[in-house]
Protein backbone atom coordinates (compact mmCIF):
# COMPACT_ATOMS: atom_id res chain seq x y z
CA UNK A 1 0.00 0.00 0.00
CA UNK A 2 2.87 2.54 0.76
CA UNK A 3 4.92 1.87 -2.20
CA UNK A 4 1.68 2.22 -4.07
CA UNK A 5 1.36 5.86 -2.82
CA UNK A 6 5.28 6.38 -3.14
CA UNK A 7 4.84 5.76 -6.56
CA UNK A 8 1.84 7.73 -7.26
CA UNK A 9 3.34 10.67 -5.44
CA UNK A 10 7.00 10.07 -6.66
CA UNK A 11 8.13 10.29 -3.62
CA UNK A 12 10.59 7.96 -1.64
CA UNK A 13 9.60 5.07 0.61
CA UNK A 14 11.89 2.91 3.17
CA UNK A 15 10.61 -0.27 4.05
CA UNK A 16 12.74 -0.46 7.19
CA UNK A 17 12.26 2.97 8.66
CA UNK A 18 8.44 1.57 7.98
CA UNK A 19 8.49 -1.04 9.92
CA UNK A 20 10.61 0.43 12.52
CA UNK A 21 8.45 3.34 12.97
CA UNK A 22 5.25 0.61 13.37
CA UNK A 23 7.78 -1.39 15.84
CA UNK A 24 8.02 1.78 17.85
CA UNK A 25 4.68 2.84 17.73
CA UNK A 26 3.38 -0.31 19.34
CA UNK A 27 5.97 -0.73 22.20
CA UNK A 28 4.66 2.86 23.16
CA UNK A 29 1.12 1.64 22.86
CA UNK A 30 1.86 -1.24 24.99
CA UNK A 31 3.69 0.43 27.69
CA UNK A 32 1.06 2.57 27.54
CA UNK A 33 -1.75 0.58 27.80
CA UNK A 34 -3.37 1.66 24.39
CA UNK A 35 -4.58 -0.69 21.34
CA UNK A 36 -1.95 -2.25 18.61
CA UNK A 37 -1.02 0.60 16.36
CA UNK A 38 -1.15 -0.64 12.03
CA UNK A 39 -1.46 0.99 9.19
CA UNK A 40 -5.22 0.81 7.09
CA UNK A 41 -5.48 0.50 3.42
CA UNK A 42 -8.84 2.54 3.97
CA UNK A 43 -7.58 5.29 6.05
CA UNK A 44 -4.71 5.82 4.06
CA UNK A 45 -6.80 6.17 1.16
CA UNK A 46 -9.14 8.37 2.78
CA UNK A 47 -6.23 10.56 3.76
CA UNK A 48 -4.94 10.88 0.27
CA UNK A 49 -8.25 11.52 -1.11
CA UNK A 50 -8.94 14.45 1.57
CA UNK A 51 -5.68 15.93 0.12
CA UNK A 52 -3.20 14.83 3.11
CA UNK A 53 0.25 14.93 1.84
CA UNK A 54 2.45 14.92 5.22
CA UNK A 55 2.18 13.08 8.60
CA UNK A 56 0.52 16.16 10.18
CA UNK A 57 -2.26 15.11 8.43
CA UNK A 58 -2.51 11.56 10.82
CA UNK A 59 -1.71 13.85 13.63
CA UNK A 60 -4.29 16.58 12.79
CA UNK A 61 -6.88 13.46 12.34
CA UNK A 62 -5.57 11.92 15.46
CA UNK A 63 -6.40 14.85 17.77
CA UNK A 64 -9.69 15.50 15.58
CA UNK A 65 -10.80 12.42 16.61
CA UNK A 66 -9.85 12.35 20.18
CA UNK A 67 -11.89 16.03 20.48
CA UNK A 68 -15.00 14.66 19.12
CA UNK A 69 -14.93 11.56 21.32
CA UNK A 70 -17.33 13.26 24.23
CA UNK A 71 -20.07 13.90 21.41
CA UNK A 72 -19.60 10.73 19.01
CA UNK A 73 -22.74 9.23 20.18
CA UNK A 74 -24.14 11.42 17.51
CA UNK A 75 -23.12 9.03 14.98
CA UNK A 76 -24.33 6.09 16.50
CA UNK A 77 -27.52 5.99 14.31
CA UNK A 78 -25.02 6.34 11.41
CA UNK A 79 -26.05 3.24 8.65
CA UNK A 80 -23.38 1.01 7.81
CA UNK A 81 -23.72 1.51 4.22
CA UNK A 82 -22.52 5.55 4.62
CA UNK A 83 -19.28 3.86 6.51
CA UNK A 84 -18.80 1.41 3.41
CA UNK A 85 -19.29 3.79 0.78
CA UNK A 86 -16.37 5.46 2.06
CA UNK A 87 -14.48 2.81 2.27
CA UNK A 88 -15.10 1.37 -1.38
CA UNK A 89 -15.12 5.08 -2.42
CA UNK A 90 -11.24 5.21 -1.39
CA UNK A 91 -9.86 2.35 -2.21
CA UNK A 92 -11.55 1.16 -5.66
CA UNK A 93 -8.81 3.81 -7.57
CA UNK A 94 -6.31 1.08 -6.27
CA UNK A 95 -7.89 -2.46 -7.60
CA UNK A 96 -6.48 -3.04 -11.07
CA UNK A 97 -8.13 -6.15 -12.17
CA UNK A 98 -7.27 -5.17 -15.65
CA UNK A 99 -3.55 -6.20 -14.75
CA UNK A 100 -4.67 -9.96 -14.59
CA UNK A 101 -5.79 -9.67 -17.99
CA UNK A 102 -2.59 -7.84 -19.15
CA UNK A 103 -0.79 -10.25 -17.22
CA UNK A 104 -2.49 -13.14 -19.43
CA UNK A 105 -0.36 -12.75 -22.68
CA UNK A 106 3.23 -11.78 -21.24
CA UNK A 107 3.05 -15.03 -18.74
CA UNK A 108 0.02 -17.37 -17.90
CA UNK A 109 1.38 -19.15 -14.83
CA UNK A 110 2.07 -15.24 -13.27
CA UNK A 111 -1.56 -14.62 -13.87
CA UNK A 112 -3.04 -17.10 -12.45
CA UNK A 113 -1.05 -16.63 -8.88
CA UNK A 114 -2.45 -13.40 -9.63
CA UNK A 115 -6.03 -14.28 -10.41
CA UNK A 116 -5.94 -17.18 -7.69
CA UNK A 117 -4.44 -14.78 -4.92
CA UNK A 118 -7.01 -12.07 -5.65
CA UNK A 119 -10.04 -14.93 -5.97
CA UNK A 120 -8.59 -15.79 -2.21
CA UNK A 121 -8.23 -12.29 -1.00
CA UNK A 122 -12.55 -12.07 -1.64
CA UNK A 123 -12.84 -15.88 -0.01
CA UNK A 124 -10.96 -15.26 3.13
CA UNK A 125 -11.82 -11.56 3.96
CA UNK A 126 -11.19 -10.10 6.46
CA UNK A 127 -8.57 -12.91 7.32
CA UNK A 128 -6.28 -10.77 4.09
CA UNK A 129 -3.01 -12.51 5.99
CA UNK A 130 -4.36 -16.18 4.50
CA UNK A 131 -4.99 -14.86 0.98
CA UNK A 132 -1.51 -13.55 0.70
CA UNK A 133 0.48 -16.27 2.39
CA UNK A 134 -1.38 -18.58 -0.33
CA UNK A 135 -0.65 -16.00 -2.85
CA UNK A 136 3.19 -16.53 -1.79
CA UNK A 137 3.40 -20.02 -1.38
CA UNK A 138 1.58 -20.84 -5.33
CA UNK A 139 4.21 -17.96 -6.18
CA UNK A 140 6.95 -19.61 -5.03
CA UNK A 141 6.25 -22.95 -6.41
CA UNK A 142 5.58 -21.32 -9.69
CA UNK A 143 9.08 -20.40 -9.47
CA UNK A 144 10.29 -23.79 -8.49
CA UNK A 145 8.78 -25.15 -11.43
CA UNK A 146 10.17 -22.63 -13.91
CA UNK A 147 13.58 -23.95 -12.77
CA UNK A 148 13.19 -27.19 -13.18
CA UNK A 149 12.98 -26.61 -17.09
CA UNK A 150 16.57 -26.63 -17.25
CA UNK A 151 17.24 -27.24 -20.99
CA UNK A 152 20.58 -28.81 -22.70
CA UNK A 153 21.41 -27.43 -26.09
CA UNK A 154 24.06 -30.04 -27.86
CA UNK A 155 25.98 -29.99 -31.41
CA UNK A 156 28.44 -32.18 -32.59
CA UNK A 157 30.71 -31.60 -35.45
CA UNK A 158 33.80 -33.89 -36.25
CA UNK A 159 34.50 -35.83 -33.08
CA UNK A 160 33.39 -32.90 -31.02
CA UNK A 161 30.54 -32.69 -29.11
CA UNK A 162 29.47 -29.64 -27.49
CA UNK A 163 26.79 -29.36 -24.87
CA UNK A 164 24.89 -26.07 -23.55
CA UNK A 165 22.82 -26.31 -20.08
CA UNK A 166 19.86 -23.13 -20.13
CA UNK A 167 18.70 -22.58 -17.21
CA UNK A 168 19.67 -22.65 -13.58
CA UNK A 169 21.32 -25.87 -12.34
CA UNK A 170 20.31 -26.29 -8.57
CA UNK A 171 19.39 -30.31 -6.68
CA UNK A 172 15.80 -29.52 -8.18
CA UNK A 173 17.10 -29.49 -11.79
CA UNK A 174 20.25 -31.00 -11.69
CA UNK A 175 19.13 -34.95 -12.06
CA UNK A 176 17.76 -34.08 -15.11
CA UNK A 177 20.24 -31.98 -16.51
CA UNK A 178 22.52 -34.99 -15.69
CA UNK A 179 19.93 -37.77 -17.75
CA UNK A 180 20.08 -35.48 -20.54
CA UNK A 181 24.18 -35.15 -20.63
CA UNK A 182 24.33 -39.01 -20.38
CA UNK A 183 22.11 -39.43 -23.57
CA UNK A 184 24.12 -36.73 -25.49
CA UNK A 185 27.32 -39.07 -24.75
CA UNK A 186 25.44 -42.10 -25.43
CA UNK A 187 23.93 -41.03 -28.76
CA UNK A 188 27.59 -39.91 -30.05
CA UNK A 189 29.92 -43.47 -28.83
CA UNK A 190 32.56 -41.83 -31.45
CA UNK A 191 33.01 -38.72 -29.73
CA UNK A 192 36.80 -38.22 -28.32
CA UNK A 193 35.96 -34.83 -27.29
CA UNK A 194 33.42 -32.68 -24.98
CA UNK A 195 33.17 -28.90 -24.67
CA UNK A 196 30.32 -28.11 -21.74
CA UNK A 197 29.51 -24.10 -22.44
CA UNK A 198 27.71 -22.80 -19.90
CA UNK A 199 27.41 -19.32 -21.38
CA UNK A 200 23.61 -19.95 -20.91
CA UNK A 201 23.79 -21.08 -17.42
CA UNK A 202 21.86 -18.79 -15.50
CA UNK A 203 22.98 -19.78 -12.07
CA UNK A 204 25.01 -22.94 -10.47
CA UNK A 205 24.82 -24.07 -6.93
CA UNK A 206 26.71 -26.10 -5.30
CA UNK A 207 24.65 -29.18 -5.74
CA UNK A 208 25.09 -28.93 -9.68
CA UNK A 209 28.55 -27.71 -9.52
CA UNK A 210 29.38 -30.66 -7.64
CA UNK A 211 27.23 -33.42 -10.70
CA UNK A 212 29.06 -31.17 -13.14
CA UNK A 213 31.99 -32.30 -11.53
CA UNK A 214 31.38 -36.24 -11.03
CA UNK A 215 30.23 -35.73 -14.46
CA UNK A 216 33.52 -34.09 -15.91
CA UNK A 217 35.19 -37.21 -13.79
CA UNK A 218 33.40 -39.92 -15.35
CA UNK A 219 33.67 -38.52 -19.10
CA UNK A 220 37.73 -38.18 -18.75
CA UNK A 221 37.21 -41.74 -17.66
CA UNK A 222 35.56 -43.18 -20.82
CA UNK A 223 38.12 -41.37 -22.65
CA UNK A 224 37.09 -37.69 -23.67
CA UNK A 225 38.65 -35.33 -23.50
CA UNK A 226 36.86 -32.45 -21.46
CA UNK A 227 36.78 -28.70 -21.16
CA UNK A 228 34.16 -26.14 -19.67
CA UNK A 229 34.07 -23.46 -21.43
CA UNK A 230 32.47 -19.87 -21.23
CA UNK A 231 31.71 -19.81 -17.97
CA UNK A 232 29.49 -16.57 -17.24
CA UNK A 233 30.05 -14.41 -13.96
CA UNK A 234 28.00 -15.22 -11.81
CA UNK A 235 29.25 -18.68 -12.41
CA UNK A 236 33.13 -18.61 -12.12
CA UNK A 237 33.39 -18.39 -8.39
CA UNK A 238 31.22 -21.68 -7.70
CA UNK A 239 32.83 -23.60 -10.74
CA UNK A 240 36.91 -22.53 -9.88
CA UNK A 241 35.79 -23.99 -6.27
């Protein structure tokens, strides 16, 4: 929600100082004896829309609200609907559902975490905290399954053959990456040498460093002759160990 504002404002935002500044705020209120201080999608909103642009504005609203406290029986006859009017008036600028859809052609499994996430952020309300754990956790395991497509490019020209992992070589995607390398050698029996370019290795840990290795091992063993070659950046630290 802040960075939202940050960037509708163009105006800097700092996570930490955020959180830090909630921290605070509640150690206060619990020394003091007051309720859990948080921040409010609909106040915020509210705020902006009533032309706030500094924190006097909270403060101003603060002390507004602690004046009329003596008379705010007045309201009690005040319908619901009034209260969630303003509400929905402030926050429906901010719900882009349009983004799902514009999601769609760039990258389908993206917009369904998105379309699942916001489907769970209407099931579970108010519990919001569910929605976006769940949101996370499908995220994340999109993400695990993207690297698991680790790809092997392979040429061979006169007794060479020449193999190129794409992807990210990690223990989720190295036995694979290893299957594949083993039916490269086994298609070409008359190879005497192997070139492994990893200039389209996006990232090695040390679980596939460590195959690559055993790997390297047991092709000197049948005979090849071996070199890794174009090793990128990020790479060369992991591989040289």
């Amino acid at each position: 929600i802040a960075r939202t504002f940050a960037v509708q404002d163009r105006t800097k935002w700092d996570p930490d100082q955020e959180f830090i500044s909630q921290g605070l705020a509640n150690l206060a209120s619990g020394l003091s004896g007051g309720f859990p201080v948080g921040g409010s999608f609909s106040r915020s909103s509210v705020n902006k829309l009533a032309g706030g642009s500094t924190r006097w504005s909270g403060a101003i609203t603060g002390l507004a609200v602690l004046a009329f406290l003596p008379v705010a029986g007045v309201l009690s006859d005040l319908p619901r609907a009034v209260l969630s009017a303003i509400v929905i008036v402030a926050v429906v600028q901010l719900i882009r559902i349009d983004h799902i859809f514009h999601i769609w052609p760039i990258s389908r499994p993206q917009a369904v975490v998105a379309a699942v996430t916001f489907t769970a952020t209407l099931v579970f309300a108010p519990r919001i905290d569910i929605a976006v754990l769940f949101g996370i956790g499908l995220g994340v395991a999109v993400h695990l399954a993207r690297e698991l497509e680790t790809a092997v490019e392979s040429s061979y020209v006169d007794g060479k053959l020449t193999v190129r992992p794409i992807g990210v070589m990690y223990f989720g995607s190295t036995p694979a990456v290893e299957e594949t390398l083993l039916e490269q050698l086994a298609a070409h029996p008359e190879a005497s040498r192997l070139d492994i370019n990893l200039e389209k290795l996006g990232r090695i840990e040390c679980t596939g460093a460590t195959a690559l290795k055993a790997f390297v091992v047991d092709a000197q063993e049948a005979g090849l002759e071996v070199s890794i070659v174009k090793v990128p950046a990020q790479a060369q630290q992991v591989i040289s160990r």
